[in-house]
PDB file of N, CA and C in Angstrom:
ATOM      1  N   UNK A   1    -121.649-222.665  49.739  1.00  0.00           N
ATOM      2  CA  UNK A   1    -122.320-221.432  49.369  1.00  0.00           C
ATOM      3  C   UNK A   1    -121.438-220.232  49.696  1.00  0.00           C
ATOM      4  N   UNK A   2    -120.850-220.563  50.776  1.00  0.00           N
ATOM      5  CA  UNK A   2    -119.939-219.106  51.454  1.00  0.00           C
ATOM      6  C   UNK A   2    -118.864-219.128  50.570  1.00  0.00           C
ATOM      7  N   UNK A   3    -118.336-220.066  50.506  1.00  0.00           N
ATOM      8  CA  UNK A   3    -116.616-220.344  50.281  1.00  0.00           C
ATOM      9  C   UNK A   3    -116.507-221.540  48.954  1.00  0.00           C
ATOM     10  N   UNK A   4    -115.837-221.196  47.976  1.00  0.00           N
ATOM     11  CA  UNK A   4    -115.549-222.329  46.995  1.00  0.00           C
ATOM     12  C   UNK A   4    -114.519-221.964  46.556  1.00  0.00           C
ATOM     13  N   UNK A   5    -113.711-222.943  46.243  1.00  0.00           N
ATOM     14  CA  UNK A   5    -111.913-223.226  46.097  1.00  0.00           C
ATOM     15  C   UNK A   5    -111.841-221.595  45.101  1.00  0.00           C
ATOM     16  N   UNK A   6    -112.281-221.191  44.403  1.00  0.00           N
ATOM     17  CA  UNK A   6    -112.076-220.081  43.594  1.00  0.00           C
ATOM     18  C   UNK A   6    -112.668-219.069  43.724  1.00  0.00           C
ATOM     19  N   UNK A   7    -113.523-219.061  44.470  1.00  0.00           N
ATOM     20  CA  UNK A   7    -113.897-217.375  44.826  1.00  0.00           C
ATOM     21  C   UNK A   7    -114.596-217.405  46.163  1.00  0.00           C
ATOM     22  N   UNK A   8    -113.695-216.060  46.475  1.00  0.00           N
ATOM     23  CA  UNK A   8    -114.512-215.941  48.223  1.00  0.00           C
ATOM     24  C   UNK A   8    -115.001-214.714  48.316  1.00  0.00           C
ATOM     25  N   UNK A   9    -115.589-214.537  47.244  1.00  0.00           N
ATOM     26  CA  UNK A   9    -116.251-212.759  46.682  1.00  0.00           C
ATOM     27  C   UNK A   9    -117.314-212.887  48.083  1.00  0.00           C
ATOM     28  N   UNK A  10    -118.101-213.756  48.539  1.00  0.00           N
ATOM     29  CA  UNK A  10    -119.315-213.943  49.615  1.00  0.00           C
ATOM     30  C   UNK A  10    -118.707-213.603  51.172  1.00  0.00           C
ATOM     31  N   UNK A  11    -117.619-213.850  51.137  1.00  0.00           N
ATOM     32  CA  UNK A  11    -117.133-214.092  52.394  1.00  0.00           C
ATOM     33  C   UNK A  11    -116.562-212.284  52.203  1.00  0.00           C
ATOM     34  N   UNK A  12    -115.937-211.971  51.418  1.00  0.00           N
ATOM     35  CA  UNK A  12    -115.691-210.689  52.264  1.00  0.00           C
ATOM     36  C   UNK A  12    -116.866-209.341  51.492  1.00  0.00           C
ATOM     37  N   UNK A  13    -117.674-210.068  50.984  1.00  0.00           N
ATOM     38  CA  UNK A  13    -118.920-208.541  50.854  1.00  0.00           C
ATOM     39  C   UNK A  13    -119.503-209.255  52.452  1.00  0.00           C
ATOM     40  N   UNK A  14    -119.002-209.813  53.090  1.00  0.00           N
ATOM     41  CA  UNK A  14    -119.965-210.091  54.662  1.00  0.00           C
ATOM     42  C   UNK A  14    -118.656-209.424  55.545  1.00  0.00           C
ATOM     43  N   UNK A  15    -117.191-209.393  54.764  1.00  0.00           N
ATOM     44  CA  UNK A  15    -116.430-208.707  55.737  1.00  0.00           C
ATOM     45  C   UNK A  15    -116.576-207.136  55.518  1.00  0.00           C
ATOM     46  N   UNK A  16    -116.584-206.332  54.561  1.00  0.00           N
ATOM     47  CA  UNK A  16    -116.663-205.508  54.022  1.00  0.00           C
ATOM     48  C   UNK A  16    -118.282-204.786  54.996  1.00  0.00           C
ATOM     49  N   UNK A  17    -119.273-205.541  55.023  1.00  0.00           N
ATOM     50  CA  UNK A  17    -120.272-204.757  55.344  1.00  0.00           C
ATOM     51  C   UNK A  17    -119.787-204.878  57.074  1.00  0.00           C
ATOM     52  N   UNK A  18    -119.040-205.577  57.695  1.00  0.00           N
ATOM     53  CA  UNK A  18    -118.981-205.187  59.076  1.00  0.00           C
ATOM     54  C   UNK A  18    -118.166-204.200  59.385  1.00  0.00           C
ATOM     55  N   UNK A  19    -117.567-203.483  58.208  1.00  0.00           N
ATOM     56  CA  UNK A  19    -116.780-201.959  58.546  1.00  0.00           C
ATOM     57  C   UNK A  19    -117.933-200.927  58.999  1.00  0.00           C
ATOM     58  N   UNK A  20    -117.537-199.886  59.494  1.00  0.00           N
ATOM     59  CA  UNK A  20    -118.485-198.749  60.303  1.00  0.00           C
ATOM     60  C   UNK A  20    -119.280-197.901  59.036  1.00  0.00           C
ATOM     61  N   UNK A  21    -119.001-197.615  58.064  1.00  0.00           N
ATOM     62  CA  UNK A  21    -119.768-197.187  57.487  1.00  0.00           C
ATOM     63  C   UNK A  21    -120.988-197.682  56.375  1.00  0.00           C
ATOM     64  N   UNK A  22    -120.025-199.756  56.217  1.00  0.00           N
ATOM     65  CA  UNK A  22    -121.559-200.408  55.427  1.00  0.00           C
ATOM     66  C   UNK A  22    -122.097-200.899  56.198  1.00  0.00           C
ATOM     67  N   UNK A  23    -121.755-200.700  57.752  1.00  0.00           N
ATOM     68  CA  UNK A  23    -122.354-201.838  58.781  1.00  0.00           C
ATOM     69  C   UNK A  23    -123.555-200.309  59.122  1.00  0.00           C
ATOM     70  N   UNK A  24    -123.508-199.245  59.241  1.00  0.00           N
ATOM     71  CA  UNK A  24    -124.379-198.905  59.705  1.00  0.00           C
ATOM     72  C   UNK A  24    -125.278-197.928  58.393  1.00  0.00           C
ATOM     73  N   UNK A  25    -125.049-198.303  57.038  1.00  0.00           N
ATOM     74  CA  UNK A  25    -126.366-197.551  56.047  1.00  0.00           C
ATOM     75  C   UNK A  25    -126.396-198.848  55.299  1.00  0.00           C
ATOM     76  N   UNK A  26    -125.942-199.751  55.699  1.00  0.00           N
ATOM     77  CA  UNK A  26    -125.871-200.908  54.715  1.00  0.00           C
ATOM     78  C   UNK A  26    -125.532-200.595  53.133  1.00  0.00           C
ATOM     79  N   UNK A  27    -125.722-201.373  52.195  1.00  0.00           N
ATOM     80  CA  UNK A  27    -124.708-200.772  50.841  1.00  0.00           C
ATOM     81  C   UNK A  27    -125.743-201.591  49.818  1.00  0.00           C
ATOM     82  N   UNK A  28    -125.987-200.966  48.507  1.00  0.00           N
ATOM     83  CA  UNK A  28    -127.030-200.949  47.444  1.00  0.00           C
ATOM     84  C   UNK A  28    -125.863-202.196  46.487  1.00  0.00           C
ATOM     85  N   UNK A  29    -126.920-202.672  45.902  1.00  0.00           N
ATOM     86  CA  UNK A  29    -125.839-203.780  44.816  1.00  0.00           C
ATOM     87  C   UNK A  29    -124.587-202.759  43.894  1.00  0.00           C
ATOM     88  N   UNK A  30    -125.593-201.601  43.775  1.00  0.00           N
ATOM     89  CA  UNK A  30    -124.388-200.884  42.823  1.00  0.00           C
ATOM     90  C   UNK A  30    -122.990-200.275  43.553  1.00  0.00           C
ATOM     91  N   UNK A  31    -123.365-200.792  44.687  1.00  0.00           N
ATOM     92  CA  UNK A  31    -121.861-200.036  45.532  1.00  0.00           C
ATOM     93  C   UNK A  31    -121.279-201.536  46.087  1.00  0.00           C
ATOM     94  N   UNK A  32    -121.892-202.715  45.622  1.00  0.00           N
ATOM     95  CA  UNK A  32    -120.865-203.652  45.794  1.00  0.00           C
ATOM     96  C   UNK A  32    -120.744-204.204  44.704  1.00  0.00           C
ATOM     97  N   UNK A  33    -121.150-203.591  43.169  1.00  0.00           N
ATOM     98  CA  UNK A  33    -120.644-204.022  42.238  1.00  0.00           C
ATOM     99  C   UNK A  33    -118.785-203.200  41.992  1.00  0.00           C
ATOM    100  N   UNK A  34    -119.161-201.871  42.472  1.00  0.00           N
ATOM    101  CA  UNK A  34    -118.006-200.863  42.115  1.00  0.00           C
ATOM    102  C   UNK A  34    -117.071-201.081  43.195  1.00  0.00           C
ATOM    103  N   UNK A  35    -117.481-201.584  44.009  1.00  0.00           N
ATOM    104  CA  UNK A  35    -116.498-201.929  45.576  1.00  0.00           C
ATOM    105  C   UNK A  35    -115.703-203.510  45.002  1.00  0.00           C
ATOM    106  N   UNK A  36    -116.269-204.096  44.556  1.00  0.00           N
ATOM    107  CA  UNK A  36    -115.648-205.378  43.894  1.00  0.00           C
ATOM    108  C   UNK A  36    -115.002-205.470  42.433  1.00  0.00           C
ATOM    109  N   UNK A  37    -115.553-204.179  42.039  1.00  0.00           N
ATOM    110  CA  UNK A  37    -115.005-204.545  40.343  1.00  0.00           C
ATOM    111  C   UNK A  37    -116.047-205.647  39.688  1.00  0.00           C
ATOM    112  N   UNK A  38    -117.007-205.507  39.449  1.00  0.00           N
ATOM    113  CA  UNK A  38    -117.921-206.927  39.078  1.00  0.00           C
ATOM    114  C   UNK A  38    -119.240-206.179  38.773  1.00  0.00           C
ATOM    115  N   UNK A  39    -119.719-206.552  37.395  1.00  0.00           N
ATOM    116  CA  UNK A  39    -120.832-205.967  36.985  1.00  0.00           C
ATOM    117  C   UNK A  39    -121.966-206.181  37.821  1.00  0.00           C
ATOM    118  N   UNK A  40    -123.481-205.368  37.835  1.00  0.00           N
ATOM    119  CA  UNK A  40    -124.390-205.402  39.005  1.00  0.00           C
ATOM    120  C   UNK A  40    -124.760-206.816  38.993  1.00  0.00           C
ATOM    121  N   UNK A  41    -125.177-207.301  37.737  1.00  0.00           N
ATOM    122  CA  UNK A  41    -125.963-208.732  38.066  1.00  0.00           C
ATOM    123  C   UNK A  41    -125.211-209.613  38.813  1.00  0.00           C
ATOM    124  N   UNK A  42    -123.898-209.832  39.099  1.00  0.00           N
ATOM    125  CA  UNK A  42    -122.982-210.198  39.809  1.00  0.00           C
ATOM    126  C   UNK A  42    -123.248-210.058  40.989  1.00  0.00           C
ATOM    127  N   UNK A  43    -123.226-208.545  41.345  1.00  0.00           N
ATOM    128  CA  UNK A  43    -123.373-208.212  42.599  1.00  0.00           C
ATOM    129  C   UNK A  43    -124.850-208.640  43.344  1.00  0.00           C
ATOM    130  N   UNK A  44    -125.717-208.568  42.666  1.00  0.00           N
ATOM    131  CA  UNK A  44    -127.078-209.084  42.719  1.00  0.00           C
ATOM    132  C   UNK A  44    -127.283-210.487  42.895  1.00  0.00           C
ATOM    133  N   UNK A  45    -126.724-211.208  42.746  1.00  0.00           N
ATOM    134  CA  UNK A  45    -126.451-212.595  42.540  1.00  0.00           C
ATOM    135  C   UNK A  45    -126.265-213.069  43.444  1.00  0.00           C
ATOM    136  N   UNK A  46    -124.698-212.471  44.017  1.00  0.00           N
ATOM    137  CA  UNK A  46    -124.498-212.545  45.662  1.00  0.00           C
ATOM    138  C   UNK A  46    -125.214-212.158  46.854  1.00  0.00           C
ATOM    139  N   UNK A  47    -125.373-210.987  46.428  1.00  0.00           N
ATOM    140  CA  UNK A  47    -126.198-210.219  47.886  1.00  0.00           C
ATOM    141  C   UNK A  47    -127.844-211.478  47.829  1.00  0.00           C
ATOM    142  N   UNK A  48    -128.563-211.687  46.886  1.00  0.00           N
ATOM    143  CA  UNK A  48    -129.504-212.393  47.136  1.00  0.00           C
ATOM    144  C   UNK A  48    -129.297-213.711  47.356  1.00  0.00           C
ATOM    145  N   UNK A  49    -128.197-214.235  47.242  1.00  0.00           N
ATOM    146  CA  UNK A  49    -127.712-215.662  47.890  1.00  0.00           C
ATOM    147  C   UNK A  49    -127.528-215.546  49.137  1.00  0.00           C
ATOM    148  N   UNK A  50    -126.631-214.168  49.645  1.00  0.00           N
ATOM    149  CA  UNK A  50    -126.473-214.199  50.894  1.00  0.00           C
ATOM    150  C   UNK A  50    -127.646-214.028  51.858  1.00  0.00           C
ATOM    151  N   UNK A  51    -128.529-212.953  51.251  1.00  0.00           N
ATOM    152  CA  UNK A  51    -130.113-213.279  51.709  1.00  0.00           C
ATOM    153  C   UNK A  51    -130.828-214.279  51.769  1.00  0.00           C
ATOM    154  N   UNK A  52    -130.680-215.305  50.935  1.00  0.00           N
ATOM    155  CA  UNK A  52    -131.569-216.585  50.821  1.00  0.00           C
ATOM    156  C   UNK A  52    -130.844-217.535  52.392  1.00  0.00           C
ATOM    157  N   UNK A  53    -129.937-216.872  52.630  1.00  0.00           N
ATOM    158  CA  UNK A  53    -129.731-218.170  53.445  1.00  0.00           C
ATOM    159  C   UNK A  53    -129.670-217.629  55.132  1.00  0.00           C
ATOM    160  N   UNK A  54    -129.978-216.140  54.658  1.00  0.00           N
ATOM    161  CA  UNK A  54    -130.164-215.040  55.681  1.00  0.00           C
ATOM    162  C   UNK A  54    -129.200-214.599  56.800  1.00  0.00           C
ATOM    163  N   UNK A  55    -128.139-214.698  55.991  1.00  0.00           N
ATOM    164  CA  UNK A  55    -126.808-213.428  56.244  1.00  0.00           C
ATOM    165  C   UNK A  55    -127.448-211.973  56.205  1.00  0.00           C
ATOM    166  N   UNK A  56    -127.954-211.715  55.378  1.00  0.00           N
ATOM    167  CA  UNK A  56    -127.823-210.643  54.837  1.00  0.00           C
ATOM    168  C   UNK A  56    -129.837-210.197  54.976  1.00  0.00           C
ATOM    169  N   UNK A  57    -129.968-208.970  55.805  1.00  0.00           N
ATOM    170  CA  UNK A  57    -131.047-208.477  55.364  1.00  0.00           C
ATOM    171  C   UNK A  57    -131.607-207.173  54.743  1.00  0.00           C
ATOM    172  N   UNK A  58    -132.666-206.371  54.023  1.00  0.00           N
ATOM    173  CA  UNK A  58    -132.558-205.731  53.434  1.00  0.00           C
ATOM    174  C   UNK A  58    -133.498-204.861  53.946  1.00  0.00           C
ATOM    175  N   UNK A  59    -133.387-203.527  53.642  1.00  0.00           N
ATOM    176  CA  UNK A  59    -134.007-202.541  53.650  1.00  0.00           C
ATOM    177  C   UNK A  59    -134.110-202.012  53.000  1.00  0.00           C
ATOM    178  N   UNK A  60    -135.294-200.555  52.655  1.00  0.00           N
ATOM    179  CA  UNK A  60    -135.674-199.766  51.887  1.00  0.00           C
ATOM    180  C   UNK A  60    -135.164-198.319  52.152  1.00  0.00           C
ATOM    181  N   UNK A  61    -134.745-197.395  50.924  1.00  0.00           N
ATOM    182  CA  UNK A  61    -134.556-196.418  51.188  1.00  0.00           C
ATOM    183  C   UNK A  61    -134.323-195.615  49.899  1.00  0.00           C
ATOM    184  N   UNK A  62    -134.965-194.698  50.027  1.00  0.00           N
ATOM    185  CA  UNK A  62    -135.167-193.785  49.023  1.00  0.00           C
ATOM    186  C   UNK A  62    -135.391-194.861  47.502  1.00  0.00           C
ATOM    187  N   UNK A  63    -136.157-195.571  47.226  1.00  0.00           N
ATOM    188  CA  UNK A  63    -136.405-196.772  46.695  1.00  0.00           C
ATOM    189  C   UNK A  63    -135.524-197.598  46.227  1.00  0.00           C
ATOM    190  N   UNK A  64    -134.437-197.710  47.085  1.00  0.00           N
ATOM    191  CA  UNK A  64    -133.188-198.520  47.057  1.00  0.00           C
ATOM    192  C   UNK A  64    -133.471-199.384  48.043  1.00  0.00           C
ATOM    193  N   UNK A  65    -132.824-200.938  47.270  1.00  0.00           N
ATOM    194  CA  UNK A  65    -132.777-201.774  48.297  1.00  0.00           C
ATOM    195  C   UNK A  65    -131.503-201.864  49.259  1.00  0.00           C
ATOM    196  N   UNK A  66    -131.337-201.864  50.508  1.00  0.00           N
ATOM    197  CA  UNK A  66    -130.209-201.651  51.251  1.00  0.00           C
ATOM    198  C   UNK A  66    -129.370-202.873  51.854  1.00  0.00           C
ATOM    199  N   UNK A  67    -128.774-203.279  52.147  1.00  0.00           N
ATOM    200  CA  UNK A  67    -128.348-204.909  52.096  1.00  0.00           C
ATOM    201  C   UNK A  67    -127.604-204.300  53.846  1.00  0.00           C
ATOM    202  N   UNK A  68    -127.873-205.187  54.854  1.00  0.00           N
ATOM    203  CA  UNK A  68    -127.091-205.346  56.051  1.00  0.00           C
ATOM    204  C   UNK A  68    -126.922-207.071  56.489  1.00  0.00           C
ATOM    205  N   UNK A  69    -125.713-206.957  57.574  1.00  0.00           N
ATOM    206  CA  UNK A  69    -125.408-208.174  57.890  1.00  0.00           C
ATOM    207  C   UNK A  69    -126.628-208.522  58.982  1.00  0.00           C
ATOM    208  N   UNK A  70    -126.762-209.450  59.237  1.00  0.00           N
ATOM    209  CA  UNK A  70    -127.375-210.205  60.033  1.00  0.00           C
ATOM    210  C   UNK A  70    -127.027-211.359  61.432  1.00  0.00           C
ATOM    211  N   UNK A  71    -126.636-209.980  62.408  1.00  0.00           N
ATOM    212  CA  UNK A  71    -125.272-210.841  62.882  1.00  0.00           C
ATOM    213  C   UNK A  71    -125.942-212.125  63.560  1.00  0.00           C
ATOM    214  N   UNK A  72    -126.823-212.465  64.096  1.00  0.00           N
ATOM    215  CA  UNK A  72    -127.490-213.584  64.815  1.00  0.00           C
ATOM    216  C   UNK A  72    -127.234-214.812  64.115  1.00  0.00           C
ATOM    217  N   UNK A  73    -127.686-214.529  62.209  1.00  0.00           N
ATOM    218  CA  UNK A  73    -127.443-215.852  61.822  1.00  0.00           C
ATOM    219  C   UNK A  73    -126.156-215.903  61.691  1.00  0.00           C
ATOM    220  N   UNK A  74    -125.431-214.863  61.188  1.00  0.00           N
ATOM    221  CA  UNK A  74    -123.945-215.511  60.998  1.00  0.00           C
ATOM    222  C   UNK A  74    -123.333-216.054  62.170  1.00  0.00           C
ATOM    223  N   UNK A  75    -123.390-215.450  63.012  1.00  0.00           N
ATOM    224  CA  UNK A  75    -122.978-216.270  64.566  1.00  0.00           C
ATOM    225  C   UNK A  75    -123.099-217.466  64.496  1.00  0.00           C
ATOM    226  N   UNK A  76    -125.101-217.864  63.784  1.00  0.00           N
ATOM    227  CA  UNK A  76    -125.324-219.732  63.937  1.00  0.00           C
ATOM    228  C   UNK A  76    -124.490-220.280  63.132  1.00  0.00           C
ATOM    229  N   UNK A  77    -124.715-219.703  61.783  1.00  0.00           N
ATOM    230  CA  UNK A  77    -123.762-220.403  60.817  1.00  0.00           C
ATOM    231  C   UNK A  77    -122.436-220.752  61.258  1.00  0.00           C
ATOM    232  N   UNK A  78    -121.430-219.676  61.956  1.00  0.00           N
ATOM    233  CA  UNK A  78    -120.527-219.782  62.663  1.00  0.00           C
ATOM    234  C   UNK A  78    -120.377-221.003  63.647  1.00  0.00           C
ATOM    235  N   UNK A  79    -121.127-221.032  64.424  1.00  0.00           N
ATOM    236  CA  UNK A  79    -121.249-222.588  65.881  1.00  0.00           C
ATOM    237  C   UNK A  79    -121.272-223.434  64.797  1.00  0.00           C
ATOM    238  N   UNK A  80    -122.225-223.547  64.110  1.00  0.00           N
ATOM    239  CA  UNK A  80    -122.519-224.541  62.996  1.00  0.00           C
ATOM    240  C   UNK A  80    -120.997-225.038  62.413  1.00  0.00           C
ATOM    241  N   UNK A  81    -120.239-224.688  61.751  1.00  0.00           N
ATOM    242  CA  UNK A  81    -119.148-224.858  61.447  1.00  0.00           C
ATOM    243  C   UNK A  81    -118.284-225.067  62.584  1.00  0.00           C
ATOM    244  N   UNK A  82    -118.401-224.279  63.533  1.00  0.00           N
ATOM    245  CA  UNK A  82    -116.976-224.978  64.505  1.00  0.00           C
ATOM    246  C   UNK A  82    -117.484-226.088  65.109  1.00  0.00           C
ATOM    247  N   UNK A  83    -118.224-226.530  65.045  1.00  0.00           N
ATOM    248  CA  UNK A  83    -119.315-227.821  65.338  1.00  0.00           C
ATOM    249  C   UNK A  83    -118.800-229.193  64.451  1.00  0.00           C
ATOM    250  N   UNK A  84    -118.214-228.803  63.487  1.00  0.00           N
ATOM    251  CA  UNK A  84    -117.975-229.640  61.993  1.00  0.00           C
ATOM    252  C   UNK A  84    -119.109-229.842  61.623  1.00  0.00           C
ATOM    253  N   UNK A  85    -119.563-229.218  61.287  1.00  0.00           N
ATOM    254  CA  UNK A  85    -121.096-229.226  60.219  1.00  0.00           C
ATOM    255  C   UNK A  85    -120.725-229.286  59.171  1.00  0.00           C
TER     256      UNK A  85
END
């Protein structure tokens, strides 16, 4: 889900939001469609994958949905893998 031989678009919209300014307003699909080069449904695609598996949680604002990391699970996911999971 994170990582596949041809695209690691998942892995760095999770590096990308731990910089200081998407880590603390979190970032709307349309600013990680234009941050990636990749039309919205794209971007939408990802960010709600990364939610489904709960990287990623969301907030409301000004009726925008707001996308932040979720550092607790990525941590598990993290043990999980150095674990050989």
């Amino acid at each position: 889900m994170l990582r596949t031989p041809t695209d690691e678009t998942r892995l760095r919209i999770l590096a990308w939001l731990k910089e200081p300014g998407p880590a603390a307003d979190g970032v709307t699909a349309d600013a990680v469609a234009e941050r990636f080069s990749m039309p919205h449904p794209v971007a939408v695609t990802h960010l709600r994958l990364l939610q489904a598996t709960g990287m990623l949680r969301t907030s409301r604002s000004e009726g925008r949905v707001h996308y932040h990391r979720d550092e607790m699970r990525i941590d598990e996911v993290a043990r999980m893998f150095e674990k050989g999971w």
